[in-house]
N, C-alpha and C. Protein backbone atom coordinates (compact mmCIF):
# COMPACT_ATOMS: atom_id res chain seq x y z
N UNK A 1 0.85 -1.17 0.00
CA UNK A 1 0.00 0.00 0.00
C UNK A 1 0.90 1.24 0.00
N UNK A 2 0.85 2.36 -0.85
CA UNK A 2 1.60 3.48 -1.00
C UNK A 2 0.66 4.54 -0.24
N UNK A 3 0.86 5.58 -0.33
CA UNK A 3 0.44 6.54 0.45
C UNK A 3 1.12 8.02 0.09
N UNK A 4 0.85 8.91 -0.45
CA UNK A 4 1.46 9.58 -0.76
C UNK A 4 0.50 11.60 -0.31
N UNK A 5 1.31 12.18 0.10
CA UNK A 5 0.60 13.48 0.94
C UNK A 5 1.99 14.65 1.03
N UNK A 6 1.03 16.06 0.72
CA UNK A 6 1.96 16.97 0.84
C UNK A 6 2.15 18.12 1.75
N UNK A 7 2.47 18.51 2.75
CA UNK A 7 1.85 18.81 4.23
C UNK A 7 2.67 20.05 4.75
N UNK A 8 2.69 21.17 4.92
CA UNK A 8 3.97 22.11 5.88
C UNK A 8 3.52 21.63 7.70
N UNK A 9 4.68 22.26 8.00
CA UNK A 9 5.20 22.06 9.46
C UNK A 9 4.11 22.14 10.38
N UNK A 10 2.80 22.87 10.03
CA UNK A 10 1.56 23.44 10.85
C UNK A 10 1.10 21.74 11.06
N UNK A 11 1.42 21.09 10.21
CA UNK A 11 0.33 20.69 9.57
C UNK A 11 0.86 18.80 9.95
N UNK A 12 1.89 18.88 11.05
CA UNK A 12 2.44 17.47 11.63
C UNK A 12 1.98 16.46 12.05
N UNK A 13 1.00 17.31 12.84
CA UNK A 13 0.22 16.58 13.94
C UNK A 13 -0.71 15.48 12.77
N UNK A 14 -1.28 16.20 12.06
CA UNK A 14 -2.57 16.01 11.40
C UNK A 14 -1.86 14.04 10.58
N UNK A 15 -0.74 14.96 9.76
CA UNK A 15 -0.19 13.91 9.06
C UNK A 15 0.55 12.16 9.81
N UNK A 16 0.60 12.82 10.75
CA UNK A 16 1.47 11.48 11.79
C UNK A 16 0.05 10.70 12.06
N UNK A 17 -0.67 11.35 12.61
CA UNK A 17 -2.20 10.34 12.45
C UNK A 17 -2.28 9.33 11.36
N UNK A 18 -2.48 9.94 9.94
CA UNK A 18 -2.62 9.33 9.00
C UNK A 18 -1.61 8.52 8.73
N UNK A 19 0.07 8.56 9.19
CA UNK A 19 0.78 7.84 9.04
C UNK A 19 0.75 6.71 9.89
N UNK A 20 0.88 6.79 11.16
CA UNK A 20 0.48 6.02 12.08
C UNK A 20 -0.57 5.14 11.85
N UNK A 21 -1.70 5.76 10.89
CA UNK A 21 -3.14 4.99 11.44
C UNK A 21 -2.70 3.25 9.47
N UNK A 22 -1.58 3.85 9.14
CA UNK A 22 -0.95 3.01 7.77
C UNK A 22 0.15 2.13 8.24
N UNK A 23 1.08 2.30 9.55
CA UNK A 23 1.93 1.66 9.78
C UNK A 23 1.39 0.11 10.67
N UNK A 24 1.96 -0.84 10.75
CA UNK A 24 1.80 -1.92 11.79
C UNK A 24 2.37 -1.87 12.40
N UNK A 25 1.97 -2.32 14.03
CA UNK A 25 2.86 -1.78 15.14
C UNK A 25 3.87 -2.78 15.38
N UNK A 26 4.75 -2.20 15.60
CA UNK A 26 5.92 -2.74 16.14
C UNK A 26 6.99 -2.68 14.56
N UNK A 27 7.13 -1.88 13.74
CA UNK A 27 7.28 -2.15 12.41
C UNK A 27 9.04 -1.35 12.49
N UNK A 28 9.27 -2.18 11.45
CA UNK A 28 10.45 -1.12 11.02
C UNK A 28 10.40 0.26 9.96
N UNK A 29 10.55 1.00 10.18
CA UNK A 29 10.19 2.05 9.47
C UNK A 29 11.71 2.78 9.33
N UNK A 30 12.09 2.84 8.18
CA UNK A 30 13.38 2.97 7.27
C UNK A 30 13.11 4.84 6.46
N UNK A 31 13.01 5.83 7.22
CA UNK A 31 13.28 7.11 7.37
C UNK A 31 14.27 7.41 5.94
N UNK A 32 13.89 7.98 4.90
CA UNK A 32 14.40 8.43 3.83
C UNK A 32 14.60 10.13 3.10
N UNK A 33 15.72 10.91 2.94
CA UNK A 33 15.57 12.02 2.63
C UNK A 33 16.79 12.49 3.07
N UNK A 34 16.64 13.90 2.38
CA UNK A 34 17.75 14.44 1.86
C UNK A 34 17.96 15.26 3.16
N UNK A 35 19.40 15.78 3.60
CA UNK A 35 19.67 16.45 5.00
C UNK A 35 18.56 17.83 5.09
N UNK A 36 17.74 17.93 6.37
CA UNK A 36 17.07 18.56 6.68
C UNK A 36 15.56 18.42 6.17
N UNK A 37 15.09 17.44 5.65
CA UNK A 37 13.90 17.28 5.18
C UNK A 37 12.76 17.10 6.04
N UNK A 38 13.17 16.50 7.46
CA UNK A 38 12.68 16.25 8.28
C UNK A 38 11.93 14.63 9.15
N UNK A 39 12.79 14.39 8.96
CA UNK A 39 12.90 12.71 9.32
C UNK A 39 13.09 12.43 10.77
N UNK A 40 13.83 13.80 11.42
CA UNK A 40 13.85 13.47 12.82
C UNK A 40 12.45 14.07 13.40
N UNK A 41 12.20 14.82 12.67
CA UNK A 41 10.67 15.91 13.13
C UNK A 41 9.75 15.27 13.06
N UNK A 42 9.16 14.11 12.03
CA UNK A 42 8.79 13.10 11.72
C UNK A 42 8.61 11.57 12.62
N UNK A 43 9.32 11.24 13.37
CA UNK A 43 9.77 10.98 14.23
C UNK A 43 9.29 11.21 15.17
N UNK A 44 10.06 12.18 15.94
CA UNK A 44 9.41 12.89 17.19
C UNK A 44 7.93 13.09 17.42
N UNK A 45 7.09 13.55 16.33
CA UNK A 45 5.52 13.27 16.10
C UNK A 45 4.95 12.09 16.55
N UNK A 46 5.34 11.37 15.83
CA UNK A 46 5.57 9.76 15.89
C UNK A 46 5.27 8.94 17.44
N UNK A 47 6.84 9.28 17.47
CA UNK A 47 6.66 8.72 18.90
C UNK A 47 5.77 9.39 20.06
N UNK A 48 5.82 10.73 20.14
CA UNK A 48 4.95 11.51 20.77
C UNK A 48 3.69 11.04 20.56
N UNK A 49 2.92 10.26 19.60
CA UNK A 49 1.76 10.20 19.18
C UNK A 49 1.43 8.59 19.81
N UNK A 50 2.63 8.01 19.59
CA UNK A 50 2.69 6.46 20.00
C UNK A 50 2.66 6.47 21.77
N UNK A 51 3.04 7.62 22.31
CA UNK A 51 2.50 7.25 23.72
C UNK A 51 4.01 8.22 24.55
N UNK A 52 5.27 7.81 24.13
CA UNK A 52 6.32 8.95 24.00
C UNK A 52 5.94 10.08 24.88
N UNK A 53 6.65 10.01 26.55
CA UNK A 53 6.62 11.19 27.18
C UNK A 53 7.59 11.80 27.43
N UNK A 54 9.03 11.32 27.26
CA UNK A 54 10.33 11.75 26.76
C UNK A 54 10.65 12.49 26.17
N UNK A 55 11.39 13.34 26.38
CA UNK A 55 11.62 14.34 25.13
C UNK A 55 12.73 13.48 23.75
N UNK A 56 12.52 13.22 22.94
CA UNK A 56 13.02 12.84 21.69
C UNK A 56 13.90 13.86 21.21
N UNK A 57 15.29 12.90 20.81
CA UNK A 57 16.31 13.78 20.65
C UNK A 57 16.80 13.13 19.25
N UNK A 58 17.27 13.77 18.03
CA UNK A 58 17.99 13.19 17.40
C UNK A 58 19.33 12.09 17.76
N UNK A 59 19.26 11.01 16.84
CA UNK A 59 20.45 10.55 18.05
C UNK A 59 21.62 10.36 16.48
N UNK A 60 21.97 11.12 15.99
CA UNK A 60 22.86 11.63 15.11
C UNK A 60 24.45 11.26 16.06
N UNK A 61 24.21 11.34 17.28
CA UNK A 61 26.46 10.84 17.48
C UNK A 61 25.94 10.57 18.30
N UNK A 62 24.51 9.42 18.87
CA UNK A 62 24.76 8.51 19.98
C UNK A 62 24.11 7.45 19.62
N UNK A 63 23.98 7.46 18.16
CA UNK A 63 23.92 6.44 16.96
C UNK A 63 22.42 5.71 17.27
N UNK A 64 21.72 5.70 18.26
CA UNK A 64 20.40 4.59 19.00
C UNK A 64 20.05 5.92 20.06
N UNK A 65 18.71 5.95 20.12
CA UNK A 65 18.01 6.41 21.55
C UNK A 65 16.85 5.49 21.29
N UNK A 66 16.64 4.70 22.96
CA UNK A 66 15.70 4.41 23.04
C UNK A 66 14.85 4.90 23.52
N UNK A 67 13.19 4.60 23.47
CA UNK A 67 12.56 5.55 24.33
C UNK A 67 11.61 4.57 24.89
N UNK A 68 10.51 4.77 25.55
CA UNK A 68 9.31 3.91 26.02
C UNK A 68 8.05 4.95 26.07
N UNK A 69 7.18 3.80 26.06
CA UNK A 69 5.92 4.42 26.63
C UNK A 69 5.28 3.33 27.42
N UNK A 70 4.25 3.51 27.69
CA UNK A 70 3.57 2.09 28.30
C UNK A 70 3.79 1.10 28.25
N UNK A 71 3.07 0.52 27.27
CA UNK A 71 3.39 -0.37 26.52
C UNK A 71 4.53 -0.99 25.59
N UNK A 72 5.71 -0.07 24.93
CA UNK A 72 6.22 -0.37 23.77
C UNK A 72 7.68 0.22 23.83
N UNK A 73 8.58 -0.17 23.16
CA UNK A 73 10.23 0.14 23.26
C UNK A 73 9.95 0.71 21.77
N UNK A 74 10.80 2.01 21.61
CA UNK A 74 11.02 2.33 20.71
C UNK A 74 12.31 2.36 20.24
N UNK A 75 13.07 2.64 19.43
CA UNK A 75 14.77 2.57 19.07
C UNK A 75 14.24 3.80 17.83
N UNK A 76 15.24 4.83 18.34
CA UNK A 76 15.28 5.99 17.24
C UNK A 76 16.78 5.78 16.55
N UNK A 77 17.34 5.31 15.23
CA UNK A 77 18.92 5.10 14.86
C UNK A 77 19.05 5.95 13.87
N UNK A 78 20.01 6.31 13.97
CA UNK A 78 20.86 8.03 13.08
C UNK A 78 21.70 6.67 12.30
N UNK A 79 22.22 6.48 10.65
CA UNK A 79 22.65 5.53 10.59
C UNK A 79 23.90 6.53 9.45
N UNK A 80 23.88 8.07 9.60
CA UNK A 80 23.94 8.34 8.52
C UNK A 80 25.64 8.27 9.11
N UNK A 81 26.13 8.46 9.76
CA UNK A 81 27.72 8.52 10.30
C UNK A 81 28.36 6.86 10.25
N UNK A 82 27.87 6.01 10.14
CA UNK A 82 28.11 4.75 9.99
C UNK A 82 28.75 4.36 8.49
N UNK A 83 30.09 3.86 8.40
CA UNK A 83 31.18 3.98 7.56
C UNK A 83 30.90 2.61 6.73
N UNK A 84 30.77 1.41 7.75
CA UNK A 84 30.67 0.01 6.95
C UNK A 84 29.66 -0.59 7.82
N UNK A 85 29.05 -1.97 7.47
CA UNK A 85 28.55 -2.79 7.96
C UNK A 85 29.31 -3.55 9.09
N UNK A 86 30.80 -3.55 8.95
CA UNK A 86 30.95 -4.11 10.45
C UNK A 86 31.44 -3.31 11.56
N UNK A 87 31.25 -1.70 11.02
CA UNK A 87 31.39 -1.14 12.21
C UNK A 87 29.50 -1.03 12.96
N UNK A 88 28.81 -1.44 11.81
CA UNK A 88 27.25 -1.63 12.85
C UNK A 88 27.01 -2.98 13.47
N UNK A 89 27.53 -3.61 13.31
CA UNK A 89 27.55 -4.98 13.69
C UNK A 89 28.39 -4.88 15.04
N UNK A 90 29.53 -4.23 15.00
CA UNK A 90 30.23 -4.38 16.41
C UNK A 90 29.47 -3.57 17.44
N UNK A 91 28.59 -2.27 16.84
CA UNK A 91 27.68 -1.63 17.28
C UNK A 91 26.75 -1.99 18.29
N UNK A 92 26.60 -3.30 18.01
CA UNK A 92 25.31 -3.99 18.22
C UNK A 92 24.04 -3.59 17.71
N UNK A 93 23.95 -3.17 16.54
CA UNK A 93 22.88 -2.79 15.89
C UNK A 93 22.07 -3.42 15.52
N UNK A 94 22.76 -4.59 15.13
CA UNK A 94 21.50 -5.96 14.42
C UNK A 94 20.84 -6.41 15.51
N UNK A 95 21.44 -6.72 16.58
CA UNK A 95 20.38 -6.86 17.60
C UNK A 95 19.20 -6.38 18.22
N UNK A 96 19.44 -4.62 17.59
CA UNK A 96 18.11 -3.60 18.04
C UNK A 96 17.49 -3.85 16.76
N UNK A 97 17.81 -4.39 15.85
CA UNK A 97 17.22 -4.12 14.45
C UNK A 97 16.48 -5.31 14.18
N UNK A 98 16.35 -6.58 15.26
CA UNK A 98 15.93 -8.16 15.20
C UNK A 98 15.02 -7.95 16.22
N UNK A 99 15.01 -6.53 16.87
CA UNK A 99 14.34 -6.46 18.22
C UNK A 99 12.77 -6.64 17.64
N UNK A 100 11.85 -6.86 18.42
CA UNK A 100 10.50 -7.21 18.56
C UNK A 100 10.18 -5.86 18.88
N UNK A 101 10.07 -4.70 18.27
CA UNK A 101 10.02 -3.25 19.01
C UNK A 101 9.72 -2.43 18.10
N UNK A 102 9.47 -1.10 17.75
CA UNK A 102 9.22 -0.21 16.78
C UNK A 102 10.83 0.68 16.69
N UNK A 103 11.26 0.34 15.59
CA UNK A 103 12.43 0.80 14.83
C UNK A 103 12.19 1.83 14.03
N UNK A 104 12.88 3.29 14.06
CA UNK A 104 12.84 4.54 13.20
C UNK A 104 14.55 4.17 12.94
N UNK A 105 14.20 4.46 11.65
CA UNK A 105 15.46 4.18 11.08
C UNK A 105 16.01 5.20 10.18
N UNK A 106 17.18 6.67 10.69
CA UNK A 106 17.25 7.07 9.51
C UNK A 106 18.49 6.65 8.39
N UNK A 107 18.56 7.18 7.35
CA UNK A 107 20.04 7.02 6.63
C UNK A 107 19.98 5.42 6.57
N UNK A 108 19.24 4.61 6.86
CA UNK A 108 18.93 3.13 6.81
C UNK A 108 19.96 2.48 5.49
N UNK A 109 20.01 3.51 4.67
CA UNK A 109 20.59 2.61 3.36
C UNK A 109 22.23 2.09 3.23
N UNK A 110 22.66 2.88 4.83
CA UNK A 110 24.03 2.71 4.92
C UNK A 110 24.29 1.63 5.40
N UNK A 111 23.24 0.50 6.03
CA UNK A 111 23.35 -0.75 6.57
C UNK A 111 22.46 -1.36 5.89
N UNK A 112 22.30 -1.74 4.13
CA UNK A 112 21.21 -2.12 3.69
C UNK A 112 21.00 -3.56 4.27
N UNK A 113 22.32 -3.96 4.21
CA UNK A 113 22.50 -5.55 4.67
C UNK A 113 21.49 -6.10 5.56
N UNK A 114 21.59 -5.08 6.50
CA UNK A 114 21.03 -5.81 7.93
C UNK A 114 19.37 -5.46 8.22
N UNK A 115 18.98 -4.98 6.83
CA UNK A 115 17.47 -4.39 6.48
C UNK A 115 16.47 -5.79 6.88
N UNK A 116 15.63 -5.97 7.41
CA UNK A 116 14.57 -6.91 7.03
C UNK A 116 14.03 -6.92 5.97
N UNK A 117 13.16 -7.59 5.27
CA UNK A 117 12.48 -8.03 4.52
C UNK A 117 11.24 -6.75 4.42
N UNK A 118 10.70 -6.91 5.56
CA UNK A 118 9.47 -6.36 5.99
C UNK A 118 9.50 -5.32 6.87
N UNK A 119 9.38 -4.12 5.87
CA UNK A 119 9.91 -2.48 6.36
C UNK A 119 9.01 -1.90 5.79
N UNK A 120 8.59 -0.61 6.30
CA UNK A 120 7.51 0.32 6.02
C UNK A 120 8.92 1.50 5.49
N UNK A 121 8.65 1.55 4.32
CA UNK A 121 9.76 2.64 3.45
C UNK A 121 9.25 4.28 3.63
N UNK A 122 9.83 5.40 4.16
CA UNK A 122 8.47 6.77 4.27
C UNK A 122 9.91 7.44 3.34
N UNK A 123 9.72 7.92 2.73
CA UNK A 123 10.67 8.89 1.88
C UNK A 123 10.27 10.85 1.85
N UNK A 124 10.87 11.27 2.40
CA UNK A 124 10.71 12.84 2.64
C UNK A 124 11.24 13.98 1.44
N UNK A 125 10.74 14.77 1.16
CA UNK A 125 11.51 15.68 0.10
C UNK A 125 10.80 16.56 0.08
N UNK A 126 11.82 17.93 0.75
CA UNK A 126 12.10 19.06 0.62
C UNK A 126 10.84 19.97 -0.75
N UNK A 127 10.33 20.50 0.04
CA UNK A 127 9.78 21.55 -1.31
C UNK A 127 9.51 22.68 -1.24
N UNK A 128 9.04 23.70 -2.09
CA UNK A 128 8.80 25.02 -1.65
C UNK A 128 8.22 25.31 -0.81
N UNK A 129 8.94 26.57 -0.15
CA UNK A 129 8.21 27.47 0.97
C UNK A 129 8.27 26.63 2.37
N UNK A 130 8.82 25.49 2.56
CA UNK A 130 9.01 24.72 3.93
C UNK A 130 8.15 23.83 3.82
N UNK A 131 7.52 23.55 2.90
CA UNK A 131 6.59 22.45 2.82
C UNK A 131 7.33 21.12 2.31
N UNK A 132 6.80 20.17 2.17
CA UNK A 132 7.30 18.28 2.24
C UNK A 132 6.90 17.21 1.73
N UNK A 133 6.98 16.44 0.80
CA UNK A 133 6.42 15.75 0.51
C UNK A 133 6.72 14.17 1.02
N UNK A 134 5.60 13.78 1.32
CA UNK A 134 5.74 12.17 2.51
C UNK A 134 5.24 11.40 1.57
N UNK A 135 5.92 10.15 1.16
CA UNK A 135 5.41 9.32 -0.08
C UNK A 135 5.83 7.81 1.30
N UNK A 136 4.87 7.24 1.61
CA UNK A 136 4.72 5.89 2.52
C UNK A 136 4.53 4.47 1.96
N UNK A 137 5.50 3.52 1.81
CA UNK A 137 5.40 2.19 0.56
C UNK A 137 5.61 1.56 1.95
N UNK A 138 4.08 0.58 1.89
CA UNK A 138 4.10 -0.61 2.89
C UNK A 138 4.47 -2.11 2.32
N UNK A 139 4.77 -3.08 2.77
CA UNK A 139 5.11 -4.33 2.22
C UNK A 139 3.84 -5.46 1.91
């Protein structure tokens, strides 16, 4: 199922619903786009919406933040500083990435290896005036 919507910053809240109400829980979701598009903002909605009373931080040089809510473990991964596959492996990354948990994944393509099968793809891009386009490919 694709999904495709074009939304400015006002307009987050509204869209994470509709994304959320397309994802399966506990899913891997593989964060796509060009620097500053908004993948961590995206995110933060996200989890905030999923139950998330933490403040959500990019985790860009602490490579994993986890977070919780009630119910559910989340793993937020910055993947874009990651050089090879066995510096994520010594990481212990595959292990958060095999986890039974909801995975935000950005820069994902730098560890395609260790991708599952079964990933919710969201791709972000930049457009006029601060606005975004969210294109969502389910498996």
């Amino acid at each position: 199922m694709n999904f495709e919507i074009e939304y400015g910053i006002d307009d987050i809240s509204k869209i994470v619903k509709e994304v959320i109400s397309r994802i399966p829980s506990k899913s891997f979701v593989f964060l796509k786009g060009q620097m500053g598009a908004g993948k961590t903002t995206l995110t933060k909605e996200i989890l905030k919406q999923l139950g998330v009373k933490q403040t959500v931080t990019s985790p860009t040089f602490t490579f994993v933040n986890e977070y919780q809510s009630d119910s559910n473990i989340f793993y937020h991964i910055d993947c874009y500083r990651i050089k090879n596959i066995e510096e994520a492996i010594s990481m212990g990354l595959s292990e958060v990435l095999e986890s039974d948990s909801w995975r935000f994944v950005e820069w994902a393509e730098n560890i395609a290896e260790l991708l599952p099968e079964n990933k919710v793809k969201i791709i972000l891009e930049n457009l006029e005036l601060d606005n975004r386009r969210l294109t969502l490919f389910t498996n």
